[in-house]
N, C-alpha and C. Protein backbone atom coordinates (compact mmCIF):
# COMPACT_ATOMS: atom_id res chain seq x y z
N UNK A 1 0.85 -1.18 0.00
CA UNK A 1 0.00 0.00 0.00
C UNK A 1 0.89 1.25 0.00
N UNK A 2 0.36 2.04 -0.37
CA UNK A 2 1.37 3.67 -0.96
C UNK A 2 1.22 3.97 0.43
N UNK A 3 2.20 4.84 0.99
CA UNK A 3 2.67 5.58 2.13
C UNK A 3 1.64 7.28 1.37
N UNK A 4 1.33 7.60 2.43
CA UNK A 4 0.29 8.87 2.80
C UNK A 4 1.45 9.80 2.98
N UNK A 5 1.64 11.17 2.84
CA UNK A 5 2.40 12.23 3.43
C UNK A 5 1.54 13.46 3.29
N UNK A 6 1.79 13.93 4.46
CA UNK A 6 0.60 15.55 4.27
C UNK A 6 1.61 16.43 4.07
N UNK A 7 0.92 17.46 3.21
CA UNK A 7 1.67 18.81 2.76
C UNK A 7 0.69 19.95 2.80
N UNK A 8 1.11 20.55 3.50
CA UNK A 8 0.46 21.88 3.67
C UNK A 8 0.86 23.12 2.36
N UNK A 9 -0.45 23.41 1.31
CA UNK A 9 0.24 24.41 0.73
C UNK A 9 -1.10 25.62 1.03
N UNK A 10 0.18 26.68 1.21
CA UNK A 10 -0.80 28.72 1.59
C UNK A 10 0.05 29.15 0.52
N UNK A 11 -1.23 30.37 0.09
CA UNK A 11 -0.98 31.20 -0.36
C UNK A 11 -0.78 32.55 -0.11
N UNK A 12 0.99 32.97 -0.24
CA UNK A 12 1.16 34.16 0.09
C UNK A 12 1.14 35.74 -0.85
N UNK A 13 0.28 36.17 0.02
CA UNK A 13 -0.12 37.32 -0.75
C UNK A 13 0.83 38.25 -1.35
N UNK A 14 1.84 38.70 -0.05
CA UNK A 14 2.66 39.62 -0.42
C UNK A 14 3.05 39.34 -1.04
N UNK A 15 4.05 38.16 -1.72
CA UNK A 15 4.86 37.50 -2.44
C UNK A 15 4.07 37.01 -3.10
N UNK A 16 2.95 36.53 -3.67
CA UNK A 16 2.26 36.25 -4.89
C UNK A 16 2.76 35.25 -5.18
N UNK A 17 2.98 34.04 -4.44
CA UNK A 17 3.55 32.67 -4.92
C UNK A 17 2.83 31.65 -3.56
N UNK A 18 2.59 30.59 -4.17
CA UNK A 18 1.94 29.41 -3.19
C UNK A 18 3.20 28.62 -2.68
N UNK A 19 2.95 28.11 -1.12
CA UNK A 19 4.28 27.67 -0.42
C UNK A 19 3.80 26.75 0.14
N UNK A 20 4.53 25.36 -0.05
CA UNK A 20 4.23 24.12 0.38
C UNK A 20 5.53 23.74 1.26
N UNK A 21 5.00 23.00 2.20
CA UNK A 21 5.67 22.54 3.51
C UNK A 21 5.22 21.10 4.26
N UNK A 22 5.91 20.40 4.90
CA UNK A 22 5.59 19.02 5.01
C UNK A 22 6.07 18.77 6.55
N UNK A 23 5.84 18.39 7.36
CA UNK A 23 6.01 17.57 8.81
C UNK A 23 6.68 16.23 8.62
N UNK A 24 6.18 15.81 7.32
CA UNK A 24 6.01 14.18 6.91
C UNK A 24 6.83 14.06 6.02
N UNK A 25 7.66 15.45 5.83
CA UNK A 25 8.72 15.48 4.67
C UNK A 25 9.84 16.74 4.74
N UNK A 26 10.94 16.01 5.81
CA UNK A 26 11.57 16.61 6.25
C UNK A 26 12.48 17.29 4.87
N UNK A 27 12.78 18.59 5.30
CA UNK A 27 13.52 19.43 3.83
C UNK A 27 12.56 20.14 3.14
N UNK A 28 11.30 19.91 2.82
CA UNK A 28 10.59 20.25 1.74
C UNK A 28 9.84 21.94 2.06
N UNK A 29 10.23 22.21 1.33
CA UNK A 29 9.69 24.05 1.62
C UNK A 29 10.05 24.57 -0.15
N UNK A 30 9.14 24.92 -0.70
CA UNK A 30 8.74 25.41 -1.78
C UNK A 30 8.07 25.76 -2.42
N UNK A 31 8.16 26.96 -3.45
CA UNK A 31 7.16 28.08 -4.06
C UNK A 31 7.22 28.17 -5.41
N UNK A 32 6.04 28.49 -5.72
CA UNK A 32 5.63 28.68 -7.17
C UNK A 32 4.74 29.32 -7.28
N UNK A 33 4.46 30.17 -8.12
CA UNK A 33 3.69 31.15 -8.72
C UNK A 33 2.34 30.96 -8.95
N UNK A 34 2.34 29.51 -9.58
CA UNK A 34 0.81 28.88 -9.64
C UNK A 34 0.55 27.56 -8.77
N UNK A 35 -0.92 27.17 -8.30
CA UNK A 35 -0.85 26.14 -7.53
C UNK A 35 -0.61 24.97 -8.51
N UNK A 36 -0.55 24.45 -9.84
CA UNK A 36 -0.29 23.41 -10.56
C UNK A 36 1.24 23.38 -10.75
N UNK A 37 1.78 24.56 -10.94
CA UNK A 37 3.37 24.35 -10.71
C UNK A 37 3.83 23.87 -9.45
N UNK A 38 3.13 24.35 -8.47
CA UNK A 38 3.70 23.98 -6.80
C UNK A 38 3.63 22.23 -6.36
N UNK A 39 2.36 22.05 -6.77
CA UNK A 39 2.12 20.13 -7.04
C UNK A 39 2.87 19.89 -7.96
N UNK A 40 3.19 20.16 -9.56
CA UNK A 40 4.37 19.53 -9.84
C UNK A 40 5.58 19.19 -8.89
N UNK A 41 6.16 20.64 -8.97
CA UNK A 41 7.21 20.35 -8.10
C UNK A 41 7.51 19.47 -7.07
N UNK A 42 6.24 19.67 -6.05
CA UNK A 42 6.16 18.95 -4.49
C UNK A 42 5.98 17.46 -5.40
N UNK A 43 5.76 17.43 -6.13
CA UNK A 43 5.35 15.61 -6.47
C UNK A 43 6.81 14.98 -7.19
N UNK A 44 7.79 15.83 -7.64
CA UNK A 44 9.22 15.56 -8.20
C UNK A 44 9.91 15.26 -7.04
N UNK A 45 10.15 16.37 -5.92
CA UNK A 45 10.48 16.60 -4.77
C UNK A 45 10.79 15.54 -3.82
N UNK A 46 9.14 15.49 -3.19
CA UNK A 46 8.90 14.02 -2.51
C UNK A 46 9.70 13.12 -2.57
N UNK A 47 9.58 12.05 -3.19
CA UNK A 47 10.44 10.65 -3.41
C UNK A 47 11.93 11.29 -3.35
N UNK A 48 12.43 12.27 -3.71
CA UNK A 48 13.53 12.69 -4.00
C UNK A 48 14.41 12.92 -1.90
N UNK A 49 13.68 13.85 -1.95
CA UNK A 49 13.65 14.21 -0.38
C UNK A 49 13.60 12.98 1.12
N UNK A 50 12.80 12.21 0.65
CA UNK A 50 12.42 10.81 1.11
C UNK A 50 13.71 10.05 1.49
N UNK A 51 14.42 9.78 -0.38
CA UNK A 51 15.80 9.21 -0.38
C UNK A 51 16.30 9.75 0.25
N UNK A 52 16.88 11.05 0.27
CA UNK A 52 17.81 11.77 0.90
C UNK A 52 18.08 11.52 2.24
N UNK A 53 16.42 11.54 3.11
CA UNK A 53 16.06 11.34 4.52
C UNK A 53 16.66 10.15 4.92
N UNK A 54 16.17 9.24 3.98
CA UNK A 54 16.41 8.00 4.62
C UNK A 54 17.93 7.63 4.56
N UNK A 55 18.66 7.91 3.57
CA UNK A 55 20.03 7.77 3.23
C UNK A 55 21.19 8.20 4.54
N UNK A 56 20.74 9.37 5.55
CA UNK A 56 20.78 10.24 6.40
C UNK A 56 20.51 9.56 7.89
N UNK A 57 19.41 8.60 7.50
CA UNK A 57 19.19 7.81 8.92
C UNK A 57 19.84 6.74 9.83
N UNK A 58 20.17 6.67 10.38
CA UNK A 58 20.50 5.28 11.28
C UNK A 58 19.85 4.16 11.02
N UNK A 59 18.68 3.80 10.73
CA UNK A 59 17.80 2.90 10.21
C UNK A 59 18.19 2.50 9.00
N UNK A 60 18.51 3.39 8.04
CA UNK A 60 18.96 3.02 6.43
C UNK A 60 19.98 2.44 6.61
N UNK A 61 21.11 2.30 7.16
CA UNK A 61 22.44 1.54 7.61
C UNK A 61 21.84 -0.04 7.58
């Protein structure tokens, strides 16, 4: 079964770009202009970020 991760994305006004952030995805903080660019990204990201985490862990050893 696929692993769940929540991502929080707001939209900031002053800056006129949407910002996604994760609890469940340590590293991940990023902006884009439109909300379909911001889910691209966060969906490249993810798995990417994941590796990294885990590569990083005591557990991955």
């Amino acid at each position: 079964m696929p692993q769940t991760y929540e991502v929080a994305a707001e939209w900031d006004e002053a800056a006129g770009v949407w910002i996604a952030t994760s609890d469940d995805v340590p590293g991940l903080c990023v902006q884009a202009a439109s909300f379909d660019e911001l889910a691209d990204t966060v969906a490249a990201l993810v798995p990417e970020l994941l590796t990294l985490n885990a590569a990083g862990s005591p557990q991955a050893c």
